[in-house]
C-alpha atoms as a PDB file:
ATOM      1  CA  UNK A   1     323.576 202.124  95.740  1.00  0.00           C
ATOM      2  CA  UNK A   2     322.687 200.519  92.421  1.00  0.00           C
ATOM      3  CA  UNK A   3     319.988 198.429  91.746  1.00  0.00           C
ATOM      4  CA  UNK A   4     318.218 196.515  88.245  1.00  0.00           C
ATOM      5  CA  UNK A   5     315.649 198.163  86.877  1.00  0.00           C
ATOM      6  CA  UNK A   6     312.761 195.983  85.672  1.00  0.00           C
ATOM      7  CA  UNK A   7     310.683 196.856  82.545  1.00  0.00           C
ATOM      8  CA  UNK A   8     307.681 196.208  82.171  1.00  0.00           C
ATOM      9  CA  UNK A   9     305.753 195.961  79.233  1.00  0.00           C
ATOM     10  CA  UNK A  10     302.588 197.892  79.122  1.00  0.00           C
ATOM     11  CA  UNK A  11     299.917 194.931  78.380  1.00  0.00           C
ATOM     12  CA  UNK A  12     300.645 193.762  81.897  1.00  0.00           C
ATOM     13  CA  UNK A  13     299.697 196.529  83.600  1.00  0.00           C
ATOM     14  CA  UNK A  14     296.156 196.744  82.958  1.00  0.00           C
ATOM     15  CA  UNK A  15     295.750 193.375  85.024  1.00  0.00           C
ATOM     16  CA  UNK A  16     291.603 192.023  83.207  1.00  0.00           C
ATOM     17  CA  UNK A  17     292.978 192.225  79.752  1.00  0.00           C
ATOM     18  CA  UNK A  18     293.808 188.920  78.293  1.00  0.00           C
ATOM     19  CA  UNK A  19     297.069 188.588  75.769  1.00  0.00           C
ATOM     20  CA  UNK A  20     296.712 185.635  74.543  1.00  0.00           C
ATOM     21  CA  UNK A  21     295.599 181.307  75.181  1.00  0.00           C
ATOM     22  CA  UNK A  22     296.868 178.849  77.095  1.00  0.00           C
ATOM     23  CA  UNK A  23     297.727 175.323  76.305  1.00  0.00           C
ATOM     24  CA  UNK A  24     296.504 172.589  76.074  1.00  0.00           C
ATOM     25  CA  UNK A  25     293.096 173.830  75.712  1.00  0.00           C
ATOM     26  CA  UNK A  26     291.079 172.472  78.226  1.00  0.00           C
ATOM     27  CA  UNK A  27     288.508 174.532  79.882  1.00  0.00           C
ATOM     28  CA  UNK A  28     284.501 174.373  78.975  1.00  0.00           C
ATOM     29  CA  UNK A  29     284.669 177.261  76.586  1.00  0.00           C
ATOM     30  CA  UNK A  30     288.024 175.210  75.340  1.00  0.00           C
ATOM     31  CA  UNK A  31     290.109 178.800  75.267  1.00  0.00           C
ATOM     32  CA  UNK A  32     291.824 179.592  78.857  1.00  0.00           C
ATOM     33  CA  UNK A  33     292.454 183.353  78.706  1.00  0.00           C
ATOM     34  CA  UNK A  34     296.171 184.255  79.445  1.00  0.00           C
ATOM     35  CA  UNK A  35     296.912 187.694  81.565  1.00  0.00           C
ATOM     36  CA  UNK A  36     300.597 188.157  81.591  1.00  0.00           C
ATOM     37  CA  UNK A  37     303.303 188.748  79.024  1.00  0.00           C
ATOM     38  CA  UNK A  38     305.314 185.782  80.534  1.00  0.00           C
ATOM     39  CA  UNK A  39     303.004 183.483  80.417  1.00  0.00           C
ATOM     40  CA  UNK A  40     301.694 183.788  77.032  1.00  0.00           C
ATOM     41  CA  UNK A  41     305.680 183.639  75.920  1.00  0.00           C
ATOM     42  CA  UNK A  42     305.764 180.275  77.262  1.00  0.00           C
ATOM     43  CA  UNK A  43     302.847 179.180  75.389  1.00  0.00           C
ATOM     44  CA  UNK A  44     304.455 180.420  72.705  1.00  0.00           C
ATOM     45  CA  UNK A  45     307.608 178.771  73.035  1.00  0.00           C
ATOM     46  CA  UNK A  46     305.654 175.335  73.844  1.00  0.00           C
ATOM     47  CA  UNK A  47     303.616 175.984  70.972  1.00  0.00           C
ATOM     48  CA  UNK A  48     306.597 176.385  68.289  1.00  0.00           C
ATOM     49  CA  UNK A  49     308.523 173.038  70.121  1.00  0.00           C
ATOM     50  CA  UNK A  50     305.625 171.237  69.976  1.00  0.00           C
ATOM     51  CA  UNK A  51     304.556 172.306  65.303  1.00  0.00           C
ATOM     52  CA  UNK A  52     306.383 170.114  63.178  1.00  0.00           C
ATOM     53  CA  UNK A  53     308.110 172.227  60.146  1.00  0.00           C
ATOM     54  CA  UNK A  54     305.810 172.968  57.483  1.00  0.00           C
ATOM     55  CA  UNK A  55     303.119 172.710  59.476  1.00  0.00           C
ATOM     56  CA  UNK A  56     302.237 175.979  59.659  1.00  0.00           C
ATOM     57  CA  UNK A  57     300.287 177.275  56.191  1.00  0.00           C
ATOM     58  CA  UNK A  58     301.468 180.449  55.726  1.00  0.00           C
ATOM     59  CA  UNK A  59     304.860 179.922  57.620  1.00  0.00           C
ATOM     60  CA  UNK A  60     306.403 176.710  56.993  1.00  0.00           C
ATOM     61  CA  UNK A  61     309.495 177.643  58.374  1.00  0.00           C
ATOM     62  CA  UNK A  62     307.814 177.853  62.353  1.00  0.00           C
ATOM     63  CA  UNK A  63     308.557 175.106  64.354  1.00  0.00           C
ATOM     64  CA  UNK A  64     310.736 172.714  66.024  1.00  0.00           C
ATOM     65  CA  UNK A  65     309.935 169.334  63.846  1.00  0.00           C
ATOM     66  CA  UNK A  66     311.493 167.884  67.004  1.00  0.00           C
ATOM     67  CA  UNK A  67     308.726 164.800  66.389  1.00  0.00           C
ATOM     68  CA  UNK A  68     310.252 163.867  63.305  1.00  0.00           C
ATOM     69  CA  UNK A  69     313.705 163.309  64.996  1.00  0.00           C
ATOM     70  CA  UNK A  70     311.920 160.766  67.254  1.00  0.00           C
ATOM     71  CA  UNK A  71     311.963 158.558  63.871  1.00  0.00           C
ATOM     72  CA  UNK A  72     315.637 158.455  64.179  1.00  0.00           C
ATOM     73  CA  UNK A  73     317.754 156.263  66.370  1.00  0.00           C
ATOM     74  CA  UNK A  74     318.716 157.916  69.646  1.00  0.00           C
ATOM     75  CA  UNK A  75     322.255 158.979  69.171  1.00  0.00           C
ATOM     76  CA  UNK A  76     324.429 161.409  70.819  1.00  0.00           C
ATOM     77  CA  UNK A  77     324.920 163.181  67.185  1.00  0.00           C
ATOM     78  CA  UNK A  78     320.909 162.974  67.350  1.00  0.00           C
ATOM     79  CA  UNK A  79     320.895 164.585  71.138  1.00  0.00           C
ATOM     80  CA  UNK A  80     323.513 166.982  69.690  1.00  0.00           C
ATOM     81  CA  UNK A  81     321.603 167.891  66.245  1.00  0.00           C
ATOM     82  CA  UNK A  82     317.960 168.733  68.546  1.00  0.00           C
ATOM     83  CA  UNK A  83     320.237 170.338  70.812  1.00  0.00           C
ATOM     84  CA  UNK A  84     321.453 172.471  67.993  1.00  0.00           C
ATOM     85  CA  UNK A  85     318.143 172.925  66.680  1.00  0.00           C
ATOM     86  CA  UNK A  86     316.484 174.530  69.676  1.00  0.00           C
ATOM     87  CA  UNK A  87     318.859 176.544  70.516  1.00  0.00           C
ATOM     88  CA  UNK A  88     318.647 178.155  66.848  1.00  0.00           C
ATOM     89  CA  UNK A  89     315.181 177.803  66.259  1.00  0.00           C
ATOM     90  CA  UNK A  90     314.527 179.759  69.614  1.00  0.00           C
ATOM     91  CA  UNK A  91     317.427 182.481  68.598  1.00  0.00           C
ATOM     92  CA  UNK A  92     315.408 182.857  65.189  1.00  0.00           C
ATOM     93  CA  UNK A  93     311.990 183.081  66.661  1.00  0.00           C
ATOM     94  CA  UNK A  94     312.205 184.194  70.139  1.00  0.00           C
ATOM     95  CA  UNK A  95     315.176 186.941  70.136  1.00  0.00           C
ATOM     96  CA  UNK A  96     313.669 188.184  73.221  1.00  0.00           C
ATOM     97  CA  UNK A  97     314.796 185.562  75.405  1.00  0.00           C
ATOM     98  CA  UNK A  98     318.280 184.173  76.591  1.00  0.00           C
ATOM     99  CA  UNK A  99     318.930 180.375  77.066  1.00  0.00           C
ATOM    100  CA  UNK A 100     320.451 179.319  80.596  1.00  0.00           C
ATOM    101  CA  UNK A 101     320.648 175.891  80.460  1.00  0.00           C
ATOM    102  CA  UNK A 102     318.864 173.335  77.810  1.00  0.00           C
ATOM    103  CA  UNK A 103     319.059 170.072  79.137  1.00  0.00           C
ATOM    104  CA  UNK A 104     318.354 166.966  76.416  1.00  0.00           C
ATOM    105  CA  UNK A 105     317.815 163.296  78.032  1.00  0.00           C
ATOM    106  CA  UNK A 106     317.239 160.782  75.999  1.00  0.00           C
ATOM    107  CA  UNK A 107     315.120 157.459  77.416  1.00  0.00           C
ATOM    108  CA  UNK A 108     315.833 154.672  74.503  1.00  0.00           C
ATOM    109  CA  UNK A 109     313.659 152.232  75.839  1.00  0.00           C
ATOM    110  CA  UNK A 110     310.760 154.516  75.589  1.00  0.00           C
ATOM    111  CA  UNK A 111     311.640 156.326  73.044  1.00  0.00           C
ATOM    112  CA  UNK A 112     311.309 159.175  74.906  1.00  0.00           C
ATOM    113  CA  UNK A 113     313.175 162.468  74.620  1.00  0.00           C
ATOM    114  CA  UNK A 114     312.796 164.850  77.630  1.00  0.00           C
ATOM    115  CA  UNK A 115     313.800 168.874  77.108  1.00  0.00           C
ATOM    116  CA  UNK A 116     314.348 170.955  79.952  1.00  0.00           C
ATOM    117  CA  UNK A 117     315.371 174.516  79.930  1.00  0.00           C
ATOM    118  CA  UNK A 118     315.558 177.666  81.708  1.00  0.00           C
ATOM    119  CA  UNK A 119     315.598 181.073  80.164  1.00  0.00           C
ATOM    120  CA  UNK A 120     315.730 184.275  81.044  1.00  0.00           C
ATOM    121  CA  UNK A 121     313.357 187.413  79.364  1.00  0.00           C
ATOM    122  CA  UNK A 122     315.844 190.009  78.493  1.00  0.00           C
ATOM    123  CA  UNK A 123     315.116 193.075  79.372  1.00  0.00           C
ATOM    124  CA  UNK A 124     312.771 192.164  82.555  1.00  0.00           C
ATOM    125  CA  UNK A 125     315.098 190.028  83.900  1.00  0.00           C
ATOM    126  CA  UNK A 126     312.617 187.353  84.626  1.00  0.00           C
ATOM    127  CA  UNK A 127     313.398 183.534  84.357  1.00  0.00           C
ATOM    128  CA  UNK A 128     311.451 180.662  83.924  1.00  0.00           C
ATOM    129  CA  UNK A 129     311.677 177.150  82.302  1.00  0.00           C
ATOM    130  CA  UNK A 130     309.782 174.367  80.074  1.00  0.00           C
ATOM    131  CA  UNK A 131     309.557 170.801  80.414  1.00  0.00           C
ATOM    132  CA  UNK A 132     308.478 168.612  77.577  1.00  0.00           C
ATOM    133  CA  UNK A 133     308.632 165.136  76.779  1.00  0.00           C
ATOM    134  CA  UNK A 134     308.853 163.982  73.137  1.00  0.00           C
ATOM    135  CA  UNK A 135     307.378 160.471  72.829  1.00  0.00           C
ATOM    136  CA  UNK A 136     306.873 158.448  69.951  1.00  0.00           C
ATOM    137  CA  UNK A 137     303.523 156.061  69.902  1.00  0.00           C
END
């Protein structure tokens, strides 16, 4: 009988060392120490959606800019360009994850644009998603 074998990557098995900080940072010492490889690649991933391009100093080429496309009239080219964006901007900087399903809704009215997706780690085999909304004002 076969079954998947899981890897696991070292830092998490020494369960009282922190990897990394969570966001938003709210706690009283402002920092909220992260424990787990997965959850400090979500932070990650949250953290590059959420920089504007060239907003990083000494690497202007991190980040999503996905603020700057709230500027812009909601179009499907528009829903079609972030949805392009993402997805290469996460193959560029994340190569250790696989995209399931990116899902872009735009809300006009408020202008409001909502990203959902799931992905998968690759070589642990676990999944889990993000859920942002973009809002101008």
């Amino acid at each position: 009988m076969a079954y998947q074998v899981r890897n696991i990557n070292p830092l998490d098995l020494k369960k009282s060392t922190g990897i990394g900080v969570s966001i938003p940072f709210s706690s009283k010492s402002v920092f909220t120490t992260v424990y787990t490889t997965q959850e400090q690649l979500k932070y990650n991933i949250i953290n590059y959606l959420l920089t504007g391009r060239r907003e990083r100093v000494f690497n202007p080429n991190f980040g999503a800019g996905l603020r700057d496309l709230l500027f812009e009239n909601i179009t499907p080219e528009n829903i079609q360009n972030i949805e392009l964006s993402i997805k290469s901007g996460l193959e560029i900087n994340f190569s250790n994850i696989t995209i399931i399903e990116l899902f872009i809704k735009p809300e006009p009215d408020n202008n409001t644009i909502v990203v959902k997706f799931s992905y998968i780690i690759n070589n642990t085999g676990i999944e889990d998603e993000i859920n942002i909304n973009f809002q101008n004002g």
